[in-house]
Protein backbone atom coordinates (compact mmCIF):
# COMPACT_ATOMS: atom_id res chain seq x y z
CA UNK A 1 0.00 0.00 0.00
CA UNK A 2 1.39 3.01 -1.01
CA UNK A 3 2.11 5.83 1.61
CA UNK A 4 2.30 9.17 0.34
CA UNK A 5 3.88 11.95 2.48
CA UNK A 6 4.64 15.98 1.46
CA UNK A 7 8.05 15.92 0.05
CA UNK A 8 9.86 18.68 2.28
CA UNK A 9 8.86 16.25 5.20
CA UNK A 10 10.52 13.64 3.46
CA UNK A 11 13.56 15.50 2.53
CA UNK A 12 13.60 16.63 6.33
CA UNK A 13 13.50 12.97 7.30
CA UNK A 14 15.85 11.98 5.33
CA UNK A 15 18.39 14.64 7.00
CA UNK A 16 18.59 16.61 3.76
CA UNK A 17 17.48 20.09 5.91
CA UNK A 18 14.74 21.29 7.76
CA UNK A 19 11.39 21.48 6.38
CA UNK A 20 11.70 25.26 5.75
CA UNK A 21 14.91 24.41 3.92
CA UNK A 22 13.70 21.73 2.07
CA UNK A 23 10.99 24.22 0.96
CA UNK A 24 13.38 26.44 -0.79
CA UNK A 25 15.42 23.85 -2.48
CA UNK A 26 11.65 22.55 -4.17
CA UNK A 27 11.55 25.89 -5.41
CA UNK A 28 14.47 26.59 -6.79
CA UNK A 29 13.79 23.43 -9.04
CA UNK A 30 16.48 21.18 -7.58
CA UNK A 31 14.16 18.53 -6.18
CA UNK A 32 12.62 16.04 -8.86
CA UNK A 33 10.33 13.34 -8.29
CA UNK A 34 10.50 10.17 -11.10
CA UNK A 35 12.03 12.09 -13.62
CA UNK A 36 10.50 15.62 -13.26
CA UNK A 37 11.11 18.69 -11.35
CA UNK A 38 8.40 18.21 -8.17
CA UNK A 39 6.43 21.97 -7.03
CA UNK A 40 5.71 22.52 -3.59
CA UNK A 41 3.00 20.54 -1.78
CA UNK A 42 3.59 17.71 -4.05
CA UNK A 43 3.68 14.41 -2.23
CA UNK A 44 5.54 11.25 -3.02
CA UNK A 45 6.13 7.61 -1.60
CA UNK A 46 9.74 7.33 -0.17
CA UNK A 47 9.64 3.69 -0.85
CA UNK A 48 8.64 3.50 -4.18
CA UNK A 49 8.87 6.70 -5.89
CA UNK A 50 12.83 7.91 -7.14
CA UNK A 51 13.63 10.83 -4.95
CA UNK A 52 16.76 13.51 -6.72
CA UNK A 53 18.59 16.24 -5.12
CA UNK A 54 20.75 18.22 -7.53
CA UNK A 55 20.66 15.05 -9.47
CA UNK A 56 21.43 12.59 -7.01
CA UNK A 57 18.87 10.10 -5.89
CA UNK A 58 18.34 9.91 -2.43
CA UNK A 59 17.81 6.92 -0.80
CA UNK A 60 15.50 6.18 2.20
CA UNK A 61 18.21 4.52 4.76
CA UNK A 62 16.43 4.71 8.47
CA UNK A 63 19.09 5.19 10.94
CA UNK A 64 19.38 6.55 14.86
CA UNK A 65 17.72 10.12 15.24
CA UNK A 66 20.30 11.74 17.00
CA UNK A 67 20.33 15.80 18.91
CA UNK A 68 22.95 17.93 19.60
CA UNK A 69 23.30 21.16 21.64
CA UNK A 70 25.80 23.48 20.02
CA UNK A 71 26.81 26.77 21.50
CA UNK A 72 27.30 28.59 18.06
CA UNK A 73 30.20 31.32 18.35
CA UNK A 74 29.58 34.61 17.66
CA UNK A 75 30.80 35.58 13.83
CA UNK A 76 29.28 31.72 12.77
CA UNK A 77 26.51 31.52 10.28
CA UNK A 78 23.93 29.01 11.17
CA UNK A 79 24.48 27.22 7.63
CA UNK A 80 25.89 24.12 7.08
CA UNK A 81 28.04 26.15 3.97
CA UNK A 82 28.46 29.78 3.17
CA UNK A 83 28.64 31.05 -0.24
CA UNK A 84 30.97 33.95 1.23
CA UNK A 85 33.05 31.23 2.71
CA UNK A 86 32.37 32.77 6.19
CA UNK A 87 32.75 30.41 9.27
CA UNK A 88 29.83 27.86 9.22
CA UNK A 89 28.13 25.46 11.67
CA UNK A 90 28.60 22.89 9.11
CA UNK A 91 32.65 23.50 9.86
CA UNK A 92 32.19 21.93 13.66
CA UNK A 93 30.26 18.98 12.70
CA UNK A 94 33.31 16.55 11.14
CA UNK A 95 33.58 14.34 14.04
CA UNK A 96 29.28 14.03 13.87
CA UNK A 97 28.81 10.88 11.71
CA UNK A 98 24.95 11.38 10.73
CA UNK A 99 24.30 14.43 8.80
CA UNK A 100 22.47 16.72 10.83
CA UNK A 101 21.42 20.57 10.68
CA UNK A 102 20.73 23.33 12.38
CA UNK A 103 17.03 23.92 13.85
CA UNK A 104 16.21 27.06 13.13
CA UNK A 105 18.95 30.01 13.58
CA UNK A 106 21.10 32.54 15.09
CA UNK A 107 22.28 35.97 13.81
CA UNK A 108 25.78 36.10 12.61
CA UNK A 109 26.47 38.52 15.10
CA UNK A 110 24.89 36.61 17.86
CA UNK A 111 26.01 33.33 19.47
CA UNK A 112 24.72 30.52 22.27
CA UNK A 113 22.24 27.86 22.32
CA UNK A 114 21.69 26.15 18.75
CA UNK A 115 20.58 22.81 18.48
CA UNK A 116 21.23 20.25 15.75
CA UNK A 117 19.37 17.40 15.01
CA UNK A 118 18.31 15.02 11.54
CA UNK A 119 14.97 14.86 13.27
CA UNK A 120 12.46 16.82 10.90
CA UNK A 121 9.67 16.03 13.24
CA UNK A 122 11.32 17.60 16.66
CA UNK A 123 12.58 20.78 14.29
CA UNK A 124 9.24 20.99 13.38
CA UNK A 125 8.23 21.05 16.61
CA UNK A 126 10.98 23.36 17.57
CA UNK A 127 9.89 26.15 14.56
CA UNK A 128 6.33 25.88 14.02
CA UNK A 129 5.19 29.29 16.10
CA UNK A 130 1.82 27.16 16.68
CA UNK A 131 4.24 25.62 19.22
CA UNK A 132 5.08 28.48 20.91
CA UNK A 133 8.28 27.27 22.11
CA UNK A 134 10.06 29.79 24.42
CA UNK A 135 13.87 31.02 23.19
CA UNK A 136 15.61 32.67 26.54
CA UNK A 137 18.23 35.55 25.57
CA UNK A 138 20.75 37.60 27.55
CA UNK A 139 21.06 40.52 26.07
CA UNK A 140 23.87 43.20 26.45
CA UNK A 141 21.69 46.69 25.45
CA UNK A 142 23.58 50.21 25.20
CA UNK A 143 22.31 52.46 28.01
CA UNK A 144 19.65 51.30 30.47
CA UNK A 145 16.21 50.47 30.04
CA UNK A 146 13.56 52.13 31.91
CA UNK A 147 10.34 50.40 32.87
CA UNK A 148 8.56 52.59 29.89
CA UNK A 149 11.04 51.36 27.80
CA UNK A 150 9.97 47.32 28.56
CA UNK A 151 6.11 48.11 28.47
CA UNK A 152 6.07 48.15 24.79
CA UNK A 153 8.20 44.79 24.53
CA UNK A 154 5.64 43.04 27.29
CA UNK A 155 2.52 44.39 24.98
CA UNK A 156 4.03 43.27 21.91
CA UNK A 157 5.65 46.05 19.38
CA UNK A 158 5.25 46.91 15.79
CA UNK A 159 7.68 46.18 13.49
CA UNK A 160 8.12 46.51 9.54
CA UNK A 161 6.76 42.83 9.01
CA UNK A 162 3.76 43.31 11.48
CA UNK A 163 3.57 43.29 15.32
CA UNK A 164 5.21 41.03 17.53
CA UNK A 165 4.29 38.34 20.28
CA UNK A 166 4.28 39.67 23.44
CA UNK A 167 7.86 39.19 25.12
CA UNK A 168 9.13 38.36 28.75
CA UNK A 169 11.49 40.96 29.67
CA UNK A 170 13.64 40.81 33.30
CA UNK A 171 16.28 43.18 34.19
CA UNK A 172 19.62 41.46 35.64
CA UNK A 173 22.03 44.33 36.06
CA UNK A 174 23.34 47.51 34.73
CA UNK A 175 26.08 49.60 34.63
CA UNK A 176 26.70 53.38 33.72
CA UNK A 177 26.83 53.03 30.28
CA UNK A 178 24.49 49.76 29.28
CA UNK A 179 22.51 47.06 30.77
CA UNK A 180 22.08 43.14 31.13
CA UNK A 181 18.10 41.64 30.48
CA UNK A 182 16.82 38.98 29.97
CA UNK A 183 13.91 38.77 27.32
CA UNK A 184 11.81 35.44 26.23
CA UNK A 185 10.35 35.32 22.80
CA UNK A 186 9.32 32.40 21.21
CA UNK A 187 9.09 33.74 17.08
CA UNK A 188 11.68 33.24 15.21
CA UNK A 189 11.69 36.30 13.32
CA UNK A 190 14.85 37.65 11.50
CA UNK A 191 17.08 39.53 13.71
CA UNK A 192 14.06 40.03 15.74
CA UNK A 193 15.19 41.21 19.42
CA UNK A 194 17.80 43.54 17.67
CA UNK A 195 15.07 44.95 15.95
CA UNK A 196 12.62 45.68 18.93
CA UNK A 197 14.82 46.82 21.24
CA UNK A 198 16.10 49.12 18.59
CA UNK A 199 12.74 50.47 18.21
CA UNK A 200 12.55 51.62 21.98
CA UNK A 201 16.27 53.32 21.71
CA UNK A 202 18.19 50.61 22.44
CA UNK A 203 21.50 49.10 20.26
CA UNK A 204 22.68 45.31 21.07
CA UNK A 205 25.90 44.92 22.26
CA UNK A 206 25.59 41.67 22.97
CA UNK A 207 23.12 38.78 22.47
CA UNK A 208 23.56 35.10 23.74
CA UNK A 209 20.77 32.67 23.24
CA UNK A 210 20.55 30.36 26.99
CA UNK A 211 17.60 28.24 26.53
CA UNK A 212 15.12 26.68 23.73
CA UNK A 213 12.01 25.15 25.30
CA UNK A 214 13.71 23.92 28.58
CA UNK A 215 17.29 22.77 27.12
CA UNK A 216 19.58 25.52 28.44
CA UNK A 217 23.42 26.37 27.22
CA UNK A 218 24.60 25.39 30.42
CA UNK A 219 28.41 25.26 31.03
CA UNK A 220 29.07 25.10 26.74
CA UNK A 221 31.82 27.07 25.83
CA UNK A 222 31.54 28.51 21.92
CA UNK A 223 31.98 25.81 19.91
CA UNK A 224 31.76 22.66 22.15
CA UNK A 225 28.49 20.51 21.80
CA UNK A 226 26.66 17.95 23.96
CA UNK A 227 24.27 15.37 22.83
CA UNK A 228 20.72 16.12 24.09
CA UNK A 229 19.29 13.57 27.08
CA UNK A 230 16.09 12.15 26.70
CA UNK A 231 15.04 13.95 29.31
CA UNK A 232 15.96 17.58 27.58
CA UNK A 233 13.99 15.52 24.42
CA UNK A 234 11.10 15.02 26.30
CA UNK A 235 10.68 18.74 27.28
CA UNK A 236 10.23 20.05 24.02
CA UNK A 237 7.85 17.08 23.02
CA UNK A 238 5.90 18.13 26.69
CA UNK A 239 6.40 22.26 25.95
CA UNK A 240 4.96 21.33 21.96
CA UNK A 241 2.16 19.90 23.48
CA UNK A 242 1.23 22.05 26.05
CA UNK A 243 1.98 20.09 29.17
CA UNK A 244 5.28 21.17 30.66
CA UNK A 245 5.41 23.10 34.11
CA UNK A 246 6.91 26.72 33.17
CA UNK A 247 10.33 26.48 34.57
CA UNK A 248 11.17 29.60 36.73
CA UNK A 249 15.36 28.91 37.38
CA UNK A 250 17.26 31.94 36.69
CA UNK A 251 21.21 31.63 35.03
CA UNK A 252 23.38 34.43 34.29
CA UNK A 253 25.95 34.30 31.58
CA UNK A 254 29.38 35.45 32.89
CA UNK A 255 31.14 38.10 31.06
């Protein structure tokens, strides 16, 4: 019996890319499906119909799903290549045997948690703003923000490509000249907390990603990676559902 499934789940499943990325590749005409280029929403059988990438037929071989959490340096881009031969994520993943990819990403001027999987269903999970997962940021600002300042970030602000979420915002310190908060999102729009606290007056000196949906950056220096417990698993698959207990820990990033 044939089992058709959308082909930018199957690409994702197959550890090709996310689902997103898999989206773009259908577009640009490089997937084709028995012998002709597929379109987007087209489904296909992974067992029976011939699957090509850039003209190379990819075959369905089932092996371990395996996570990773990276803590992506700062000056990285969270691509497995760059076309401007910048530093990638793809250049710390040698010693990784299964070909995995990022889950979402990070600005190229921002670094910490990033995690890496060949999963399509937990990045799915991770992306899908149905999910509402919750991303936890430090965030270095120039000057110091005043409590009118973080009203318009709790209420949700309005950017060029429409208003945001409402975010979690929690001062940790300051000093003369800037300030340390902490602010919880959970879209993944580009460059998005640059963008918002720029539009109350504020520049980003700094911005480290510590958390995704209960797996925190922990004691990960840039670089280094960790494979994921089932435990840390579990909490996204509990936060994607609805059923985790918020968790109300506080960690600092030392600077």
């Amino acid at each position: 019996m044939a089992m058709e499934i959308r082909l930018q789940k199957i690409l994702a499943d197959l550890g090709v890319a996310s689902r997103r990325k898999s989206e773009a590749m259908i577009e640009e005409g490089r997937v084709m499906v028995n012998g002709k280029v597929a379109e987007i929403g087209q489904k296909a059988d992974p067992d029976l119909d011939h699957i090509k990438l850039d003209g190379k037929l990819l075959t369905r071989r089932p092996g371990p799903k395996v996570y990773y959490a990276f803590h992506k340096p700062r000056g990285v881009v969270s691509t497995l290549e760059d076309p401007q031969e910048r530093p990638s994520v793809g250049d710390y993943l040698r010693k990784i045997k299964a070909r995995v990819y990022p889950v979402g990403r990070l600005d190229f001027d921002s670094e910490g948690l990033l995690l890496l999987t060949n999963d399509g269903d937990f990045t799915h999970e991770v992306l899908h703003p149905a999910k509402k997962i919750p991303k936890v940021y430090q965030v270095k600002v120039k000057g110091v923000l005043s409590d009118a300042d973080i009203e318009p970030l709790e209420k949700g602000i309005y950017l060029e490509d429409g208003k945001t979420a409402p975010a979690k915002v929690k001062k940790l310190r300051k000093a003369k000249e800037n300030s340390w908060i902490e602010m919880t999102i959970h879209e993944g729009r580009k460059r998005q907390i640059r963008r918002m606290l720029y539009r109350v007056g504020h520049s980003v000196l700094r911005l480290v990603r510590v958390k995704v949906g209960g797996i925190e950056l922990g004691g990960l220096a840039p670089g280094e990676m960790r494979p994921l417990t089932p435990k840390e698993i579990e909490k996204i698959r509990l936060k994607s559902a609805g059923g985790a207990a918020p968790d109300k820990r506080k960690r600092r990033v030392h600077v």
